[in-house]
C-alpha atoms as a PDB file:
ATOM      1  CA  UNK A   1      53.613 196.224 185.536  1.00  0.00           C
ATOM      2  CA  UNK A   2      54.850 199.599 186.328  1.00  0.00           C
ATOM      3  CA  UNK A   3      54.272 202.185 184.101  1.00  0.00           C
ATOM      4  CA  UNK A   4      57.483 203.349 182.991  1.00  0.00           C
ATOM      5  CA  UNK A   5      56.052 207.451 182.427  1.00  0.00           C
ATOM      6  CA  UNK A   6      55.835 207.160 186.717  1.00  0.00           C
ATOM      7  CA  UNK A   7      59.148 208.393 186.775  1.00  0.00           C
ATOM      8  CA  UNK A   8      57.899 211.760 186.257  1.00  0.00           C
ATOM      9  CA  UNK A   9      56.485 211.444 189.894  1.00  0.00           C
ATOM     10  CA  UNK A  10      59.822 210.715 191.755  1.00  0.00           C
ATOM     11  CA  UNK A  11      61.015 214.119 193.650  1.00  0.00           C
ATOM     12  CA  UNK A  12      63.969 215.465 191.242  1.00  0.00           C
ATOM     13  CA  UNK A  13      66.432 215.223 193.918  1.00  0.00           C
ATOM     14  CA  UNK A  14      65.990 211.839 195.044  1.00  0.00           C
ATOM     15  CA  UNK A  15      68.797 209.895 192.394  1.00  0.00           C
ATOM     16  CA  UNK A  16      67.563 206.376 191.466  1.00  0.00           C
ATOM     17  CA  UNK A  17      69.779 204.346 193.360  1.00  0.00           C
ATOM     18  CA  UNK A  18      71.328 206.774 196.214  1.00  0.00           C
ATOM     19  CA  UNK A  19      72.707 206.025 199.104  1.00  0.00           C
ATOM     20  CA  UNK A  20      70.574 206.555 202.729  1.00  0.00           C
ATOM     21  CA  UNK A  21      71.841 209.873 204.419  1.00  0.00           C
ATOM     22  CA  UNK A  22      73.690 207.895 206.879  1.00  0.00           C
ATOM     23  CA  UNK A  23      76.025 206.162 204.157  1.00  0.00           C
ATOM     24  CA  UNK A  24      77.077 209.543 202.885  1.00  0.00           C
ATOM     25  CA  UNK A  25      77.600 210.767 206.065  1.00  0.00           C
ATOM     26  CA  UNK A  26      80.077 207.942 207.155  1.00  0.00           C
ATOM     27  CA  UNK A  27      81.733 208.305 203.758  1.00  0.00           C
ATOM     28  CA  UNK A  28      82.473 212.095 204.508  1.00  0.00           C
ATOM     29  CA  UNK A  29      83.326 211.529 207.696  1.00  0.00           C
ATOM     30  CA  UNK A  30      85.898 208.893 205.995  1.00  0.00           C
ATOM     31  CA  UNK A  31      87.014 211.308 203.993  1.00  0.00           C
ATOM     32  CA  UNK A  32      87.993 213.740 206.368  1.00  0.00           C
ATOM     33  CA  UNK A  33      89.878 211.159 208.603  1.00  0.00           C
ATOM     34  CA  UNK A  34      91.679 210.362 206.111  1.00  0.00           C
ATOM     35  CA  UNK A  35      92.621 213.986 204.602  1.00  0.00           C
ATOM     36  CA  UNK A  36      93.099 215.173 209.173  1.00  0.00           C
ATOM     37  CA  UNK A  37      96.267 216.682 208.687  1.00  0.00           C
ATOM     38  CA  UNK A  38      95.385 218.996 205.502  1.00  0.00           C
ATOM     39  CA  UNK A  39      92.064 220.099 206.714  1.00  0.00           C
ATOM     40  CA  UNK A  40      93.390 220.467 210.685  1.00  0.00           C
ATOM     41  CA  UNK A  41      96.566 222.508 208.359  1.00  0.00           C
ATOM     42  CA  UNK A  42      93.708 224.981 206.532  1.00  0.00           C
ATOM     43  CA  UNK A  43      92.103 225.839 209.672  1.00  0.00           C
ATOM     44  CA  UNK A  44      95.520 226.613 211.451  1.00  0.00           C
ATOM     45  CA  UNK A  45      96.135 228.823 208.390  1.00  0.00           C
ATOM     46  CA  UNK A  46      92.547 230.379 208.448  1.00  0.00           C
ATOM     47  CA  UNK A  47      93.555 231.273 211.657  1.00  0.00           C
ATOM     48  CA  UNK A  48      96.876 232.732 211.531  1.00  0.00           C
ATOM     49  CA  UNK A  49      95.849 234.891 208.489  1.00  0.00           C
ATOM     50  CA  UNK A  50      92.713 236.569 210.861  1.00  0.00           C
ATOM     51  CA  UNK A  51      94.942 237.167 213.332  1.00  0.00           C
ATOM     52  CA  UNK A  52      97.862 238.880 211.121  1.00  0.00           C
ATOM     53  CA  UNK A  53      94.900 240.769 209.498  1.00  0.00           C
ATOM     54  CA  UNK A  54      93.369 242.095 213.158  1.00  0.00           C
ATOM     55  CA  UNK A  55      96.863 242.655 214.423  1.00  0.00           C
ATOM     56  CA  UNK A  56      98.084 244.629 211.205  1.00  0.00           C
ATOM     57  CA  UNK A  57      94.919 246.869 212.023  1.00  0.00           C
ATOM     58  CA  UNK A  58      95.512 247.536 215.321  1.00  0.00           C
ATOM     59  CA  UNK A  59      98.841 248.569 214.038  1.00  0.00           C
ATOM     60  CA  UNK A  60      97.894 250.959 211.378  1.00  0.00           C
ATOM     61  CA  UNK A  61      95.021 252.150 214.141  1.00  0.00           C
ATOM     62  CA  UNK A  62      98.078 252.958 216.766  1.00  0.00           C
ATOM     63  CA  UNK A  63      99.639 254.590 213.504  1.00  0.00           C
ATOM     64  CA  UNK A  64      97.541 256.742 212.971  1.00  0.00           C
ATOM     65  CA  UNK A  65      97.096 257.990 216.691  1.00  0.00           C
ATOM     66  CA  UNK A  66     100.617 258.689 217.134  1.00  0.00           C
ATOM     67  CA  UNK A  67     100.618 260.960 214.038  1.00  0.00           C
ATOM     68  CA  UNK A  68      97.637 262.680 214.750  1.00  0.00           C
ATOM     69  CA  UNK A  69      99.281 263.117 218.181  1.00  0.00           C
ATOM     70  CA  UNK A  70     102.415 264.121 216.643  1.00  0.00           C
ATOM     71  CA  UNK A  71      99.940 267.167 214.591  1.00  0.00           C
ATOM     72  CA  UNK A  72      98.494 267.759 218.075  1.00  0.00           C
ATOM     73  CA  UNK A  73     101.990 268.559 219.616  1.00  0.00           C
ATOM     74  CA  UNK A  74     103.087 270.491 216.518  1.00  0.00           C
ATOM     75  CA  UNK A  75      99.857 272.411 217.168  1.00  0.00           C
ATOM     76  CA  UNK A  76     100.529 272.886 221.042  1.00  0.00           C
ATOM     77  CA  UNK A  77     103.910 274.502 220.155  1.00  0.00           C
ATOM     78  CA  UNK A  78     105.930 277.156 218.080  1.00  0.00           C
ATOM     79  CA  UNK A  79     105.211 278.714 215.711  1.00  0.00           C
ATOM     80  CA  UNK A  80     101.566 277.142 216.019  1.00  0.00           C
ATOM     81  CA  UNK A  81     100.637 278.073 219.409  1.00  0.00           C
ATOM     82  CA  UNK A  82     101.669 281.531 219.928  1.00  0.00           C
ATOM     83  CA  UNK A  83     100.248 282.249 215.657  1.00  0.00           C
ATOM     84  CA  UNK A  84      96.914 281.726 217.260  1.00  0.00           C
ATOM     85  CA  UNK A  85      97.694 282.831 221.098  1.00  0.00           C
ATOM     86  CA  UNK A  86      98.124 286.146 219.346  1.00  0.00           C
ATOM     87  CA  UNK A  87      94.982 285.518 217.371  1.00  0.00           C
ATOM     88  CA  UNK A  88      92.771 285.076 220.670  1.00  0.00           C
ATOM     89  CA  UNK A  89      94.324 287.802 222.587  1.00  0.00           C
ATOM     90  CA  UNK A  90      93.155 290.600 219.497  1.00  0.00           C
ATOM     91  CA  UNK A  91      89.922 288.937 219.095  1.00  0.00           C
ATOM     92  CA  UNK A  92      89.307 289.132 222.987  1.00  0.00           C
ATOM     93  CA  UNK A  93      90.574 292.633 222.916  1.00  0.00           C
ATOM     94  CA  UNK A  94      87.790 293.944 220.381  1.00  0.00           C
ATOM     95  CA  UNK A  95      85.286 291.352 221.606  1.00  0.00           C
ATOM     96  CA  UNK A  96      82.850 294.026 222.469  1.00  0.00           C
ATOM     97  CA  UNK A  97      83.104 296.147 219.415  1.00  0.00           C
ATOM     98  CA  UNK A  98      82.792 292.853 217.604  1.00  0.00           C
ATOM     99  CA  UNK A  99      79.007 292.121 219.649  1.00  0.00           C
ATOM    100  CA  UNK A 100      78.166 295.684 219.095  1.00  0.00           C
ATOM    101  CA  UNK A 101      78.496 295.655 215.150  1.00  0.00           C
ATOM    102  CA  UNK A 102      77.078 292.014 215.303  1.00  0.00           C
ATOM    103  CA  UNK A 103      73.776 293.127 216.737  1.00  0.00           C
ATOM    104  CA  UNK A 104      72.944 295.817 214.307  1.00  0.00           C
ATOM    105  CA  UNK A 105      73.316 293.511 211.765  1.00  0.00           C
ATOM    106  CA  UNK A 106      70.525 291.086 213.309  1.00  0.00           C
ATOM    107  CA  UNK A 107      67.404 293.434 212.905  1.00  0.00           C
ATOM    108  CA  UNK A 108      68.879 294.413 209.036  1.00  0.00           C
ATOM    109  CA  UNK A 109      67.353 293.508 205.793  1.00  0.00           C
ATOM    110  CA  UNK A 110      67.831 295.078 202.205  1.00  0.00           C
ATOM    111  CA  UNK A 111      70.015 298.253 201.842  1.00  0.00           C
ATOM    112  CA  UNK A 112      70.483 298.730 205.535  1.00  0.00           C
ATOM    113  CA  UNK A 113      71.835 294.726 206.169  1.00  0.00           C
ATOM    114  CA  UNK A 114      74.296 295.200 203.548  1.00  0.00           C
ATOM    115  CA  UNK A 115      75.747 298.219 204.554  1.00  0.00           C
ATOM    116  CA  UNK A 116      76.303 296.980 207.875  1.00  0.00           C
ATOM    117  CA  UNK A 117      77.801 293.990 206.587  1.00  0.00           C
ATOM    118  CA  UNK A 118      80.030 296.268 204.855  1.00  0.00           C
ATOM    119  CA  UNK A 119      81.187 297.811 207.934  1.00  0.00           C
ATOM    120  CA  UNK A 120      81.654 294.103 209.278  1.00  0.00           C
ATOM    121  CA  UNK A 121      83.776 293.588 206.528  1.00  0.00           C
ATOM    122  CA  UNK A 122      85.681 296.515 206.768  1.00  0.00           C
ATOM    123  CA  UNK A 123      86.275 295.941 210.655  1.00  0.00           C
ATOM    124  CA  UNK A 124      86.950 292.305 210.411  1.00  0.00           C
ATOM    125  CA  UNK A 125      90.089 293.422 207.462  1.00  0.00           C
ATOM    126  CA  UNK A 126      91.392 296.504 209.476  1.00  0.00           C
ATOM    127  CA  UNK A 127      91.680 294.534 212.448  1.00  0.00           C
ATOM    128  CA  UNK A 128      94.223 291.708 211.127  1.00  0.00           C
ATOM    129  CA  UNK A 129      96.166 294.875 209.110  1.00  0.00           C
ATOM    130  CA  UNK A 130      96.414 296.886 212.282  1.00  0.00           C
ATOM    131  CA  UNK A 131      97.144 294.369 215.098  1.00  0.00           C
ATOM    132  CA  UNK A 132      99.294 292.530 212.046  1.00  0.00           C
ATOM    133  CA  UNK A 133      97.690 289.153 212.026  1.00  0.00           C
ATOM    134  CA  UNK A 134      98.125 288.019 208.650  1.00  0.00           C
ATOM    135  CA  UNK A 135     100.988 285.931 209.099  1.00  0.00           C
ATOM    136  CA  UNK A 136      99.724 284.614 212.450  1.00  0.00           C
ATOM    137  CA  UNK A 137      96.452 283.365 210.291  1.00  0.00           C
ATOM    138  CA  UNK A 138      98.339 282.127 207.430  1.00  0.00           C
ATOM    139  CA  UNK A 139     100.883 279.542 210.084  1.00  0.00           C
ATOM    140  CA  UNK A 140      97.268 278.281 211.745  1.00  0.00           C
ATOM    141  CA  UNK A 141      96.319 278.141 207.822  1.00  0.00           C
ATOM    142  CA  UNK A 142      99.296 276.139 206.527  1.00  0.00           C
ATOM    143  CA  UNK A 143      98.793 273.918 209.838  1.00  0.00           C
ATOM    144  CA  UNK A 144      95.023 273.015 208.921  1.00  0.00           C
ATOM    145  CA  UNK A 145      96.350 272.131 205.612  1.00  0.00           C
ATOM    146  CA  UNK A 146      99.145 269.381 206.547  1.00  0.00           C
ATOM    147  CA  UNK A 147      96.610 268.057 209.083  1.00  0.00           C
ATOM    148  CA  UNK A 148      93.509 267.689 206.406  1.00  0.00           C
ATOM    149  CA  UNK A 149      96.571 265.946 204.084  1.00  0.00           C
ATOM    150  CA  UNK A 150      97.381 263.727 206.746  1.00  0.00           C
ATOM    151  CA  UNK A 151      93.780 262.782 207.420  1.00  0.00           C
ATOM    152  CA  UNK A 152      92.765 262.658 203.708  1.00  0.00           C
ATOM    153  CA  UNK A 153      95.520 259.767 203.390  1.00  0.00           C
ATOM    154  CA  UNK A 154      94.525 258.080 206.087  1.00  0.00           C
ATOM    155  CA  UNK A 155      98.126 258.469 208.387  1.00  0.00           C
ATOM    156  CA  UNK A 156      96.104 260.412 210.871  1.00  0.00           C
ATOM    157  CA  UNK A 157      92.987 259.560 212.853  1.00  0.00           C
ATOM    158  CA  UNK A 158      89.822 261.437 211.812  1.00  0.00           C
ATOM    159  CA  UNK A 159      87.655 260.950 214.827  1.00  0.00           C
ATOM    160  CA  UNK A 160      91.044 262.209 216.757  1.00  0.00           C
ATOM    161  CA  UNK A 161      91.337 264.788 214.708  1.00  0.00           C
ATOM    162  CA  UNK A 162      87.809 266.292 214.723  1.00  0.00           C
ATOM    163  CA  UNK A 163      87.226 265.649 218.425  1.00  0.00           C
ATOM    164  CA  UNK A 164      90.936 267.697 218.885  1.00  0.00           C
ATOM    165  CA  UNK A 165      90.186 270.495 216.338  1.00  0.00           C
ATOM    166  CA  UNK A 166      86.546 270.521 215.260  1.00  0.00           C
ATOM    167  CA  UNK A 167      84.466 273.498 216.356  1.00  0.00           C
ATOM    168  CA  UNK A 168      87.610 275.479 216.905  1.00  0.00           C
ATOM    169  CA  UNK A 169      88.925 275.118 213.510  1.00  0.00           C
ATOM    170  CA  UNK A 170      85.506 276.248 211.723  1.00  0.00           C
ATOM    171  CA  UNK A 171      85.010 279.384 214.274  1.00  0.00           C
ATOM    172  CA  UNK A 172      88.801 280.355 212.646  1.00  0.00           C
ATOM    173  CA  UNK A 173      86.966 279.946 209.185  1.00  0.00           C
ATOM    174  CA  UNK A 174      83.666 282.361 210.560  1.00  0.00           C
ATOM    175  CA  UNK A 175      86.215 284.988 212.406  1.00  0.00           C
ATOM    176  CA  UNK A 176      88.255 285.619 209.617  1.00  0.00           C
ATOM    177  CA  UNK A 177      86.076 284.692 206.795  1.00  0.00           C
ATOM    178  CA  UNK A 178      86.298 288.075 205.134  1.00  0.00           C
ATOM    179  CA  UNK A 179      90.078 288.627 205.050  1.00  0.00           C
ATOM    180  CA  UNK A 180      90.387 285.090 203.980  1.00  0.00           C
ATOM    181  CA  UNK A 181      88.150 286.324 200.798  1.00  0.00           C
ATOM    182  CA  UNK A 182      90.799 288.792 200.145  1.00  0.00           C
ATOM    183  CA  UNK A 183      93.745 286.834 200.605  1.00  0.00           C
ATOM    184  CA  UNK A 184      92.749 283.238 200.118  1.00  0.00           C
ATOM    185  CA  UNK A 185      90.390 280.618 198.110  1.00  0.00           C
ATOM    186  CA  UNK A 186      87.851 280.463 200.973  1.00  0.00           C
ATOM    187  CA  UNK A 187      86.034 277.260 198.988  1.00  0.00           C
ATOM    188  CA  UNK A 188      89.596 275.396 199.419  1.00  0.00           C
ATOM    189  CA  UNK A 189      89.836 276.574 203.070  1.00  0.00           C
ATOM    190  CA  UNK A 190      86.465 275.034 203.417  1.00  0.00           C
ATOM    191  CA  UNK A 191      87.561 272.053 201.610  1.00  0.00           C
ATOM    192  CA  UNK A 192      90.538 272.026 204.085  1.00  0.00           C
ATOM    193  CA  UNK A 193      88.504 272.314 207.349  1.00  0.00           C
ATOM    194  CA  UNK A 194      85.379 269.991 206.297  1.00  0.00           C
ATOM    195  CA  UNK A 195      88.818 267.261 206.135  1.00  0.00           C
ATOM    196  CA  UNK A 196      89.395 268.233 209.750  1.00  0.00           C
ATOM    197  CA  UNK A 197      86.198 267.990 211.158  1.00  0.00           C
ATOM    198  CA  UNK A 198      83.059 267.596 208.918  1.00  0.00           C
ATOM    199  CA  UNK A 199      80.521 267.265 211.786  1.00  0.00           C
ATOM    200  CA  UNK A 200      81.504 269.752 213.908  1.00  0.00           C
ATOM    201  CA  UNK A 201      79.447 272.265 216.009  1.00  0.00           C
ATOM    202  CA  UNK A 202      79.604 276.226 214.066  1.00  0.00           C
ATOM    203  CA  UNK A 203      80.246 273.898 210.157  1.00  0.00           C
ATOM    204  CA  UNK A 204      79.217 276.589 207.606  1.00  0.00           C
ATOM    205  CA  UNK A 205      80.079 276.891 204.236  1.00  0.00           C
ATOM    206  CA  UNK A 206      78.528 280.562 203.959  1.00  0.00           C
ATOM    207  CA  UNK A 207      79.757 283.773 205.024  1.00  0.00           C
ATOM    208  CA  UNK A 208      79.208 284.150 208.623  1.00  0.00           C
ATOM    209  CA  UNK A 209      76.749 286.635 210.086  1.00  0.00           C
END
């Protein structure tokens, strides 16, 4: 007589009294024959909804190319382009004033480094008053800042963007980085480029020396 405690010993998932595997499997197999129109009617939806979702990002991708092309244009044209045409043509001009002043800052420390960044400083601000840059550097200024709001959004491409303005946009920042502490918040112009390009080659957030 069997002992009726030897039910411990059966495996947990084995049910008394279940069907073989190959029952189950015909009855599921029944079951979807009989349900073929619902389940073919799922997958046709699974698929429709993928492809609206891929094609509804390739749309907001294209989006967002043509309005960070739009930014590039605006930047390729008036006022933009002749704001910082006039901007390379001073800086070119005093180019080798600029390297001279640079290079006795290098060997500085103490006292000496700070009065030399002094004179920097004092070059750097008589410059954009004397060759009257300010509004040039504010247009390039107020351009940076619809850009970063467009990329900050989302409507404009970021890799586009950086790859466009990157390195350019932070040597702005370094070249004018002590008139902008006069005139402007330099942490939100910061804020403003690291939008723009946040990898880019010459990214400091310190004064530039």
């Amino acid at each position: 007589m069997r002992h009726p405690n030897m039910n411990i010993l059966r495996p947990w998932w084995r049910a008394h009294g279940a069907r073989p595997a190959g029952s189950l499997r015909r009855r599921w197999q029944q079951v979807l024959l009989d349900h073929f129109g619902l389940v073919a009617g799922l997958l046709l939806l699974v698929c429709v909804l993928l492809w609206a979702v891929g094609e509804y990002s390739r749309h907001k991708a294209s989006l967002r190319v043509a309005e960070t092309s739009r930014h590039i244009a605006a930047f390729e044209a008036p006022p933009v382009a002749d704001a910082w045409q006039r901007l390379r043509d001073v800086w070119h001009a005093q180019q080798t004033r600029q390297n001279v002043l640079l290079r006795r800052i290098a060997p500085r420390s103490g006292a000496r480094l700070q009065a030399e960044l002094g004179n920097y400083r004092a070059f750097v601000i008589d410059t954009v008053v004397e060759h009257g840059l300010a509004q040039d550097i504010d247009t390039v200024i107020r351009f940076y800042r619809r850009l970063a709001s467009c990329v900050r959004i989302g409507s404009c491409d970021a890799s586009l963007a950086a790859g466009r303005f990157g390195s350019a946009a932070w040597s702005f920042r370094n070249q004018h980085y002590y008139y902008l502490q006069e005139q402007y918040e330099v942490d939100e112009i910061d804020r403003v480029i690291d939008l723009i390009a946040p990898g880019a080659p010459g990214r400091t957030t310190a004064a530039p020396s």
